[in-house]
Protein backbone atom coordinates (compact mmCIF):
# COMPACT_ATOMS: atom_id res chain seq x y z
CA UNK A 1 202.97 118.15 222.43
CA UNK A 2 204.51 119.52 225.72
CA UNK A 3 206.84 122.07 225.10
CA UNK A 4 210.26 122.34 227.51
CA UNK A 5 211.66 124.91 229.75
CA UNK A 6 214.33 125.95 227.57
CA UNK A 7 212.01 126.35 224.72
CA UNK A 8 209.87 128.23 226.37
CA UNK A 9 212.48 130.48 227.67
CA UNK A 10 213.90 130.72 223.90
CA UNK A 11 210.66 131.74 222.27
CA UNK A 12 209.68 134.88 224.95
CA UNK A 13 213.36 135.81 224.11
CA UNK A 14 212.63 136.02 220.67
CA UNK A 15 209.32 137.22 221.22
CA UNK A 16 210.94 139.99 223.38
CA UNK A 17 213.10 141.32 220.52
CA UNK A 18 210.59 141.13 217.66
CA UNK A 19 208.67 143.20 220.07
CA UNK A 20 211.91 145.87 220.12
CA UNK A 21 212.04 145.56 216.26
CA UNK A 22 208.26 146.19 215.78
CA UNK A 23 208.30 149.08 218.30
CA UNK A 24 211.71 150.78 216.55
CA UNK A 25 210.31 150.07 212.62
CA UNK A 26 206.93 151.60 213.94
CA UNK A 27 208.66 154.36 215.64
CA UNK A 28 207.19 153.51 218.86
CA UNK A 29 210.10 152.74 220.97
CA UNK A 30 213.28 155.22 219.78
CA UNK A 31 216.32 153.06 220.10
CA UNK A 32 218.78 156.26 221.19
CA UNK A 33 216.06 157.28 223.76
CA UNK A 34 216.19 153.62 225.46
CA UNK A 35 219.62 152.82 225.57
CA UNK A 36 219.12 149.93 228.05
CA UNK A 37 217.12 148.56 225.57
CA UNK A 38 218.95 148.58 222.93
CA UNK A 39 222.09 147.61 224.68
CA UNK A 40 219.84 144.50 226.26
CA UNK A 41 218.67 143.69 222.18
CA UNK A 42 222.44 143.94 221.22
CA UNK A 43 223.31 141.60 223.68
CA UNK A 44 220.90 138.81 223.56
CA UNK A 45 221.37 138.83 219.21
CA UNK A 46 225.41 138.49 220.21
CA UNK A 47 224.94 135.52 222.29
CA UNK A 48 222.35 133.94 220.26
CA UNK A 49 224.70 134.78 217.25
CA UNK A 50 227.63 132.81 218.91
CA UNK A 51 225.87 129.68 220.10
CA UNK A 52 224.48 129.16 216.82
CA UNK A 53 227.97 129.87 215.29
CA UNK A 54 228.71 127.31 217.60
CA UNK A 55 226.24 124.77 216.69
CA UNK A 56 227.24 125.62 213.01
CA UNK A 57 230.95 124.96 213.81
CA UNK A 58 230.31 121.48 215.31
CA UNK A 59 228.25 120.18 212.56
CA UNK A 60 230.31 121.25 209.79
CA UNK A 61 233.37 120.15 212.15
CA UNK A 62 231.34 116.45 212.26
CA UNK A 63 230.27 116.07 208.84
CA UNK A 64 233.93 116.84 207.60
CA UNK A 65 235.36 114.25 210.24
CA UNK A 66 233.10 111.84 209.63
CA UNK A 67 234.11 110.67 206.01
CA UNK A 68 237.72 110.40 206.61
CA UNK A 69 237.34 106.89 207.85
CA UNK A 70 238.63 105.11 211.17
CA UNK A 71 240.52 107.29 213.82
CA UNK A 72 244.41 106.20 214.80
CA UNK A 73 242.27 104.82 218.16
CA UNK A 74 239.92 102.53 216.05
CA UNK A 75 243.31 101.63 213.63
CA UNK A 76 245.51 100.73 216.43
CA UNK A 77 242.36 98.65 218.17
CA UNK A 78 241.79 96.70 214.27
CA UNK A 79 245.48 95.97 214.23
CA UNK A 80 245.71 94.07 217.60
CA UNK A 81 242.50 92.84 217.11
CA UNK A 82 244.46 90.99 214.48
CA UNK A 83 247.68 90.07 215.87
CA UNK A 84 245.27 88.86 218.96
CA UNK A 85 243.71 86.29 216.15
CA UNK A 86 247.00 85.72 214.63
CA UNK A 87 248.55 84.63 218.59
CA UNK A 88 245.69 82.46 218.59
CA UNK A 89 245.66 80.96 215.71
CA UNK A 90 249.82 80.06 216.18
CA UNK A 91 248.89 78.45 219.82
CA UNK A 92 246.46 76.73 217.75
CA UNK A 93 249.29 75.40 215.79
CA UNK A 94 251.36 74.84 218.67
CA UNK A 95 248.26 72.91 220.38
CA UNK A 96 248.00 70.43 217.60
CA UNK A 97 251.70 69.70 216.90
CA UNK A 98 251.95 68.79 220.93
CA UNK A 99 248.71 66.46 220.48
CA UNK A 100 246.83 68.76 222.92
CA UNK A 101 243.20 68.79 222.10
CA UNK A 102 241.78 72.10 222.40
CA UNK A 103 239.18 70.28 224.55
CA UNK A 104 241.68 68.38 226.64
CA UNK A 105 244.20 71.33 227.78
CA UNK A 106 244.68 69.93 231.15
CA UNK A 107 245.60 66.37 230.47
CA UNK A 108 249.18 65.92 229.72
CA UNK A 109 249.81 64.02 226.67
C-alpha cells in the first residue's frame, strides 16, 4: 500500500504534536518556556479542529438533505418530462385522425 503526499504530511503533523504532548506530560519541554511552540501546537489543533468541523458539517449537512426526496430542479425536470410525453402522445392523436402514419410523415395523405 503506497501511502500519499498529503498523508504523509498529516501523520508527521500529528506525530509532531504527540511529540509536544509527550515532552510537556514528561516535563521535558515547559510549554511557558517555548512559547513558539506552544503557539505553533495551538495553531495546527485550531486548523485541524475546523477542517474536521468542516468535514463534520458537510456530512451531517448530506445525510439530512438526502432523505427529503427530489430537489425543485429534479421536480420541475419530472414535470416536463411529462407534459413532453403528454405533447407527444396528443400529436400522436393528431397523426392518426389526419391518416398520417407515423412511418409515412412526409407523404401527404
Amino acid at each position: 500500500m503506497r501511502l500519499s503526499r498529503w498523508v504523509l504530511l498529516w501523520l508527521l503533523i500529528i506525530g509532531v504534536l504527540v511529540a509536544i504532548e509527550i515532552g510537556v506530560v514528561t516535563g521535558r519541554l515547559d510549554p511557558i518556556g517555548s512559547f513558539l511552540i506552544f503557539l505553533i501546537g495551538l495553531m495546527v489543533v485550531s486548523v485541524l479542529s475546523i477542517i474536521g468541523a468542516v468535514f463534520v458539517g458537510m456530512f451531517v449537512s448530506h445525510r439530512i438533505l438526502s432523505t427529503k426526496g427530489f430537489t425543485p430542479f429534479e421536480q420541475e425536470m419530472l414535470r416536463m418530462r411529462q407534459e413532453v410525453r403528454e405533447l407527444s402522445d396528443r400529436l400522436g392523436e393528431i397523426a392518426t385522425r389526419l391518416g398520417l402514419a407515423p412511418g409515412n410523415r412526409n407523404k401527404p395523405p
